[in-house]
Protein backbone atom coordinates (compact mmCIF):
# COMPACT_ATOMS: atom_id res chain seq x y z
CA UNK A 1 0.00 0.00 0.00
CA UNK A 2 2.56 2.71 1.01
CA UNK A 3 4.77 1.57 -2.08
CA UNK A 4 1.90 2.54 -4.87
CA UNK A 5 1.29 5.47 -2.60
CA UNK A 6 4.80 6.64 -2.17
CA UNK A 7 5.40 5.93 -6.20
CA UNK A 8 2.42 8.15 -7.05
CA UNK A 9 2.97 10.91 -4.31
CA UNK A 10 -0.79 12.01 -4.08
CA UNK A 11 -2.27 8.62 -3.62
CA UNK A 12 -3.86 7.82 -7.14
CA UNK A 13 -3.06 5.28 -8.85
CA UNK A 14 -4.57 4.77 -12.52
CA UNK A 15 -4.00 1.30 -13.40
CA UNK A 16 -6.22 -1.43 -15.06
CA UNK A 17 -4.69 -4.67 -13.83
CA UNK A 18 -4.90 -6.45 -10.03
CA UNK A 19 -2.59 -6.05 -7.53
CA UNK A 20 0.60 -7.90 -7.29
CA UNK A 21 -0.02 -11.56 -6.55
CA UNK A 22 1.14 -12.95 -2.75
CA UNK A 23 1.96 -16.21 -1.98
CA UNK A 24 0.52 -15.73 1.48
CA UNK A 25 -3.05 -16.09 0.63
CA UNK A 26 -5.55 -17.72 2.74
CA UNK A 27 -7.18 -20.95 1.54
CA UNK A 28 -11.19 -19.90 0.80
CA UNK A 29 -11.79 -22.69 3.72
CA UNK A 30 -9.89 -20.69 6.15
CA UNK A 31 -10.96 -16.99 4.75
CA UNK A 32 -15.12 -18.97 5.26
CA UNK A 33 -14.52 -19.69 8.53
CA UNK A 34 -12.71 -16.17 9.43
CA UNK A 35 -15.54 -14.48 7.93
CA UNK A 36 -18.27 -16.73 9.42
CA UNK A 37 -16.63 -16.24 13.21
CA UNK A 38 -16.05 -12.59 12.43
CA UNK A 39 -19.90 -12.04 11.45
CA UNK A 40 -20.85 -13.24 14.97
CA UNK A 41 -18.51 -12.15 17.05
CA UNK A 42 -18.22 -8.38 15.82
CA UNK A 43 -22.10 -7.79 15.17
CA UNK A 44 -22.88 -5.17 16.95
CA UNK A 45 -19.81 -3.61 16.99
CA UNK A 46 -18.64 -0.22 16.16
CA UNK A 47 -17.76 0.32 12.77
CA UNK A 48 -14.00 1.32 14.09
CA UNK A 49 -13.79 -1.99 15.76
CA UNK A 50 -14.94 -3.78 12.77
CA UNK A 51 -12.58 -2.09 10.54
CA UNK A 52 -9.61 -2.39 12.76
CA UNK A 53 -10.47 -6.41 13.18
CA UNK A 54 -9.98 -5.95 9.20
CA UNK A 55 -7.19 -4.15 9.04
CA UNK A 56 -4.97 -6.47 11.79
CA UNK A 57 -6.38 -9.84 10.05
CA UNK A 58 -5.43 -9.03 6.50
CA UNK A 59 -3.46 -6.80 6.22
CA UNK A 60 -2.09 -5.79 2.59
CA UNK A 61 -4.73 -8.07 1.42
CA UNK A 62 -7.33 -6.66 2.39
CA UNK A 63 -8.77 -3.29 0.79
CA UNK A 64 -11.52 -0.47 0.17
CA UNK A 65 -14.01 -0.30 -2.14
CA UNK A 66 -15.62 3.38 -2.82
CA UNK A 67 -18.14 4.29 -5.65
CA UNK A 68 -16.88 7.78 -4.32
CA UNK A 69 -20.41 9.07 -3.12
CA UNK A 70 -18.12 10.01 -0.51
CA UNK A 71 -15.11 9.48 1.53
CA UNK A 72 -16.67 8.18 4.73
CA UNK A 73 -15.25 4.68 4.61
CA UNK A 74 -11.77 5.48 2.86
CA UNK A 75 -11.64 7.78 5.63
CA UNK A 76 -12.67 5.45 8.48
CA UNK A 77 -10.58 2.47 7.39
CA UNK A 78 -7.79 5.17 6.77
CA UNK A 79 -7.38 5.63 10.72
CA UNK A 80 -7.04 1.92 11.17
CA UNK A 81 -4.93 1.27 8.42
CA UNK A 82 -3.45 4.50 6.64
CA UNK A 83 -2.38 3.90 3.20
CA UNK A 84 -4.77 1.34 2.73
CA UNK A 85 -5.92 0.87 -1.00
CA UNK A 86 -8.99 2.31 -2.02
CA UNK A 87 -10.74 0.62 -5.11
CA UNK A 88 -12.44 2.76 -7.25
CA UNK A 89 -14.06 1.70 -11.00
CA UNK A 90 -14.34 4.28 -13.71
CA UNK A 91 -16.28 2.90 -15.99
CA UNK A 92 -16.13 6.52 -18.12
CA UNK A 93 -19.64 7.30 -17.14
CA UNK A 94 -19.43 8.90 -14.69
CA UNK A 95 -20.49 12.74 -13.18
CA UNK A 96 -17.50 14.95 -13.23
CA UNK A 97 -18.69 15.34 -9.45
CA UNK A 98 -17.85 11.91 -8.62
CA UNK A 99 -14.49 12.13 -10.42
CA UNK A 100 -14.01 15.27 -8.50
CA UNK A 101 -14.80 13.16 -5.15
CA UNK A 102 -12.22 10.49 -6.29
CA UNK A 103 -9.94 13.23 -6.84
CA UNK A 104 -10.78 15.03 -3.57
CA UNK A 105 -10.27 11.41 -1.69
CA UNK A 106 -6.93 11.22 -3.41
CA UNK A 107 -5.67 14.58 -2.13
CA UNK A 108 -6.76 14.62 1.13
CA UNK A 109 -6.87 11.35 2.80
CA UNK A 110 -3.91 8.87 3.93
CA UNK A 111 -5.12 6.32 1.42
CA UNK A 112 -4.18 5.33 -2.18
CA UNK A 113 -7.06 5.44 -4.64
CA UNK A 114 -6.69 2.71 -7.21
CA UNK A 115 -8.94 3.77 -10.25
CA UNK A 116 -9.66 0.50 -12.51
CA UNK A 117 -11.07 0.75 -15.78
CA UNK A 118 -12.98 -1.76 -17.67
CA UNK A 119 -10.95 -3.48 -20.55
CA UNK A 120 -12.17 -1.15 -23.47
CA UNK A 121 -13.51 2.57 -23.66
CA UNK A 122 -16.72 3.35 -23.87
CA UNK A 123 -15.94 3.96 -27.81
CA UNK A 124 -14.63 0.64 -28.35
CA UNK A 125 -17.62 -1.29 -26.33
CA UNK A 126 -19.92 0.97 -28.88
CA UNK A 127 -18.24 -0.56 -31.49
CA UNK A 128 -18.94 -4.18 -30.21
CA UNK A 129 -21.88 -4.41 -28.84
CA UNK A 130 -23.51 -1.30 -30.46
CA UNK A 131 -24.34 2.18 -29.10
CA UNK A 132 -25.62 2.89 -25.62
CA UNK A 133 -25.71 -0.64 -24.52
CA UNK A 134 -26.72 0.72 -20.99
CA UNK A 135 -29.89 1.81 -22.44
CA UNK A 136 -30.64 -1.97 -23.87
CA UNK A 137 -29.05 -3.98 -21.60
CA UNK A 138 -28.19 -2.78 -18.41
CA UNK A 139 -27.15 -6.26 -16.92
CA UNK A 140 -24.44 -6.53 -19.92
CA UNK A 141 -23.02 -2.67 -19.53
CA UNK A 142 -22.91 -2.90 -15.28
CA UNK A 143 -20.93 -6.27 -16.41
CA UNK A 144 -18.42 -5.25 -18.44
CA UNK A 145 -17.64 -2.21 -16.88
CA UNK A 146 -17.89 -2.56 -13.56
CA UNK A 147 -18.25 -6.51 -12.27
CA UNK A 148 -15.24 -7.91 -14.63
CA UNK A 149 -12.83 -4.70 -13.65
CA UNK A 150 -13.45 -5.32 -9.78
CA UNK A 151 -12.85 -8.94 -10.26
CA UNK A 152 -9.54 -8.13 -11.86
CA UNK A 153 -8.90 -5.60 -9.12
CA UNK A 154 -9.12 -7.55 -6.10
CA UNK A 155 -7.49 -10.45 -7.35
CA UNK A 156 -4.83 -9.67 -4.91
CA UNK A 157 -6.60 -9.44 -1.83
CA UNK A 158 -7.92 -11.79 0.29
CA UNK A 159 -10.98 -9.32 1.91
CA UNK A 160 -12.42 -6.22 0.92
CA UNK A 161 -14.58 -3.50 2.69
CA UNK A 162 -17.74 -1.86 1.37
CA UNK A 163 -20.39 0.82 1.76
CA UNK A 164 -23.25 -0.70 2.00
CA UNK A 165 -25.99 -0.04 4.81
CA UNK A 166 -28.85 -1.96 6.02
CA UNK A 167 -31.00 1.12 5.06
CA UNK A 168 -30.88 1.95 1.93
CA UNK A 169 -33.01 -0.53 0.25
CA UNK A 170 -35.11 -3.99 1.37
CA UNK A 171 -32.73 -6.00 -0.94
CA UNK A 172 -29.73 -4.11 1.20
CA UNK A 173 -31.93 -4.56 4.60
CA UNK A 174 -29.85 -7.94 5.45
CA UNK A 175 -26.70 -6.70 5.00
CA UNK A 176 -24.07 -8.55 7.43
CA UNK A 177 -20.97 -6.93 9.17
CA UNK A 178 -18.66 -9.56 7.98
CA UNK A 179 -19.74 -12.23 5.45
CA UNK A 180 -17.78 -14.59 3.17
CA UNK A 181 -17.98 -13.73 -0.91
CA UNK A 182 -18.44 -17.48 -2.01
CA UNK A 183 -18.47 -15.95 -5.90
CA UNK A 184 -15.21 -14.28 -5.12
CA UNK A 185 -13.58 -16.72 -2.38
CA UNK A 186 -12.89 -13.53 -0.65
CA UNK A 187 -14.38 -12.04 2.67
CA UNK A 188 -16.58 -9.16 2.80
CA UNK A 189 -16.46 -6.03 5.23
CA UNK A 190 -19.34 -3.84 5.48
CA UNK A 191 -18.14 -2.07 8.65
CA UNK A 192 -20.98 0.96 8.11
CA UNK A 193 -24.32 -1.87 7.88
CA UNK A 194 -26.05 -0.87 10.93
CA UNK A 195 -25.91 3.10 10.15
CA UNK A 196 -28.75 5.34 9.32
CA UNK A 197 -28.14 8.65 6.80
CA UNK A 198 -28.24 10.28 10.28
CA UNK A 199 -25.22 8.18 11.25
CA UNK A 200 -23.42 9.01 7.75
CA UNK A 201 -23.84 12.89 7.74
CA UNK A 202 -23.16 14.09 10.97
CA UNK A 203 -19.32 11.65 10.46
CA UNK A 204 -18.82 14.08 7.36
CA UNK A 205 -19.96 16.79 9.50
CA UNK A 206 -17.39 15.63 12.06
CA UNK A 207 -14.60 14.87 9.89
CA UNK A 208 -15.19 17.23 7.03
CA UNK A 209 -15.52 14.56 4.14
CA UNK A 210 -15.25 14.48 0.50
CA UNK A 211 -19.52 14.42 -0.32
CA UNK A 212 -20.57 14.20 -3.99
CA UNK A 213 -22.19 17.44 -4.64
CA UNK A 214 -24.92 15.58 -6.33
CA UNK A 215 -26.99 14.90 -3.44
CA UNK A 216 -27.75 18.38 -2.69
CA UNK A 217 -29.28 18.58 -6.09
CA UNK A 218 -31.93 15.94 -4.95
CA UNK A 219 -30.30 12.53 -5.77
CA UNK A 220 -30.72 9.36 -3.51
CA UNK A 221 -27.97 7.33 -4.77
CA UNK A 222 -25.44 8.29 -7.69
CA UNK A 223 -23.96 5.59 -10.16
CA UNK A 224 -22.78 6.08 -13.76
CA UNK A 225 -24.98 9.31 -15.53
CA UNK A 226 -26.91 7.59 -18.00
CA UNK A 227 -28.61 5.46 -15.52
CA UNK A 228 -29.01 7.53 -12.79
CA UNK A 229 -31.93 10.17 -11.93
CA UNK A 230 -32.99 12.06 -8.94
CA UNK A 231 -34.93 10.71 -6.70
CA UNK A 232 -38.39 12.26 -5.65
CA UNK A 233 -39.86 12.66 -2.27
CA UNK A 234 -40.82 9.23 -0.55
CA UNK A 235 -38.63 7.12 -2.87
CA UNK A 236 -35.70 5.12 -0.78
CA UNK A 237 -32.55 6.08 -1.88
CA UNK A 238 -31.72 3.77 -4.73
CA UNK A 239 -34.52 4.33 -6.82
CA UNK A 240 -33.54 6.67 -9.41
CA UNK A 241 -31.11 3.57 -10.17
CA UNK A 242 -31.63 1.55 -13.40
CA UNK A 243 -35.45 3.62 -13.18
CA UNK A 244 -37.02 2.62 -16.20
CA UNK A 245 -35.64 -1.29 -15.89
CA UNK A 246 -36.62 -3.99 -12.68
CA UNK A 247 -32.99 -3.33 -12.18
CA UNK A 248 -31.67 -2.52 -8.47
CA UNK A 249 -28.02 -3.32 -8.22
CA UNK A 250 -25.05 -3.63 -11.00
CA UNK A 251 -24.46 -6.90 -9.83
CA UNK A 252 -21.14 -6.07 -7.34
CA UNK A 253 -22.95 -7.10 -4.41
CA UNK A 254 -24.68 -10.10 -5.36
């Protein structure tokens, strides 16, 4: 983590591949069994705690995932485990105010922001598969530019950390602390499960965070721009996602 930071000297790295290889990995077995202990034992627990128990099990293999709505998890992982890696996928659609997050995360924060990009431009996957491929299949775009690139990325790691809360949709309402990624053979952190939006704002209060600007301009939840609307009053949060398809999540988290 420090090396890619160090090499970069503002903590961005823009790179497509995973990160190096390490003979030291965990069997899937023994990362299951970790992750099924840890989901028991640290339920409950402060979000701190849970990314601290993280940080001292794996280590350089373990990282941060960020769509960079904000900083708020970079940033709490970051005082457990400065220079930790922090994942982010630009799939080339998205806001300039999300980039500008990325960027912000980047600058300020004791973290390196790895920015993955899908295997061909948005030009060349027009010339493939046809123009605006989000529009027909949104299953096939969230695929190729955002499941395949964060299976490339965390080929490396043995665990990686996530966003997601408990509230922010029924399909999300589940969500455990610590779970094991049978797709991936990885385990999952979601240290931030049990918060509310209350929870989230006043830590950016505290800590001054990185927001996306976007949310003041009446948006629940903010993905790539072509499938993402506001959202009105009464709507949860992720519904001006994929809004014209039966289409809740990209297909990272399932």
């Amino acid at each position: 983590m420090s090396a890619l930071r160090s090499a970069t000297g503002l903590g961005l790295v823009g790179i497509g591949g995973p990160a190096p290889a390490d003979p030291a990995r965990r069997d899937p077995e023994e990362l299951r069994a970790l992750a099924e202990r840890a989901g028991r034992e640290l339920e409950g627990a402060p979000a701190l705690e849970i990314a601290r128990w993280a940080a001292e099990t794996f280590g350089d293999r373990f990282c941060v995932t960020s769509s960079m709505a904000d900083g708020v998890l970079a940033h709490l992982v970051s005082r457990v485990a400065p220079g930790v890696d922090v994942v982010f996928l630009d799939t080339g659609l998205h806001f300039p105010e999300t980039l500008k997050v990325r960027d912000e995360v980047a600058r300020r924060l004791p973290v390196t922001v790895r920015s993955i990009r899908p295997r061909m431009t948005v030009g060349q996957q027009d010339g493939q598969y046809g123009p605006r491929l989000f529009s027909r299949s949104p299953d096939d775009c969230c695929q190729l530019r955002k499941v395949e690139p964060l299976e490339r990325a965390l080929a490396g790691y043995d665990a990686w950390a996530a966003g997601l809360r408990r509230d922010e949709s029924p399909t999300r309402a589940n969500t455990p602390v610590v779970a094991f990624d049978a797709r991936r053979g990885k385990v999952k952190i979601n240290p931030i499960a049990a918060w509310s939006q209350r929870d989230v704002d006043a830590y950016i209060a505290r800590y001054d965070i990185p927001v996306n600007e976007l949310f003041a301009r009446g948006y629940g939840s903010i993905g790539c721009w072509p499938c993402t609307r506001r959202t009105r009053a009464g709507e949860d949060p992720r519904a001006g996602r994929w809004a014209m398809f039966e289409k809740t999540e990209c297909g990272l988290h399932t």
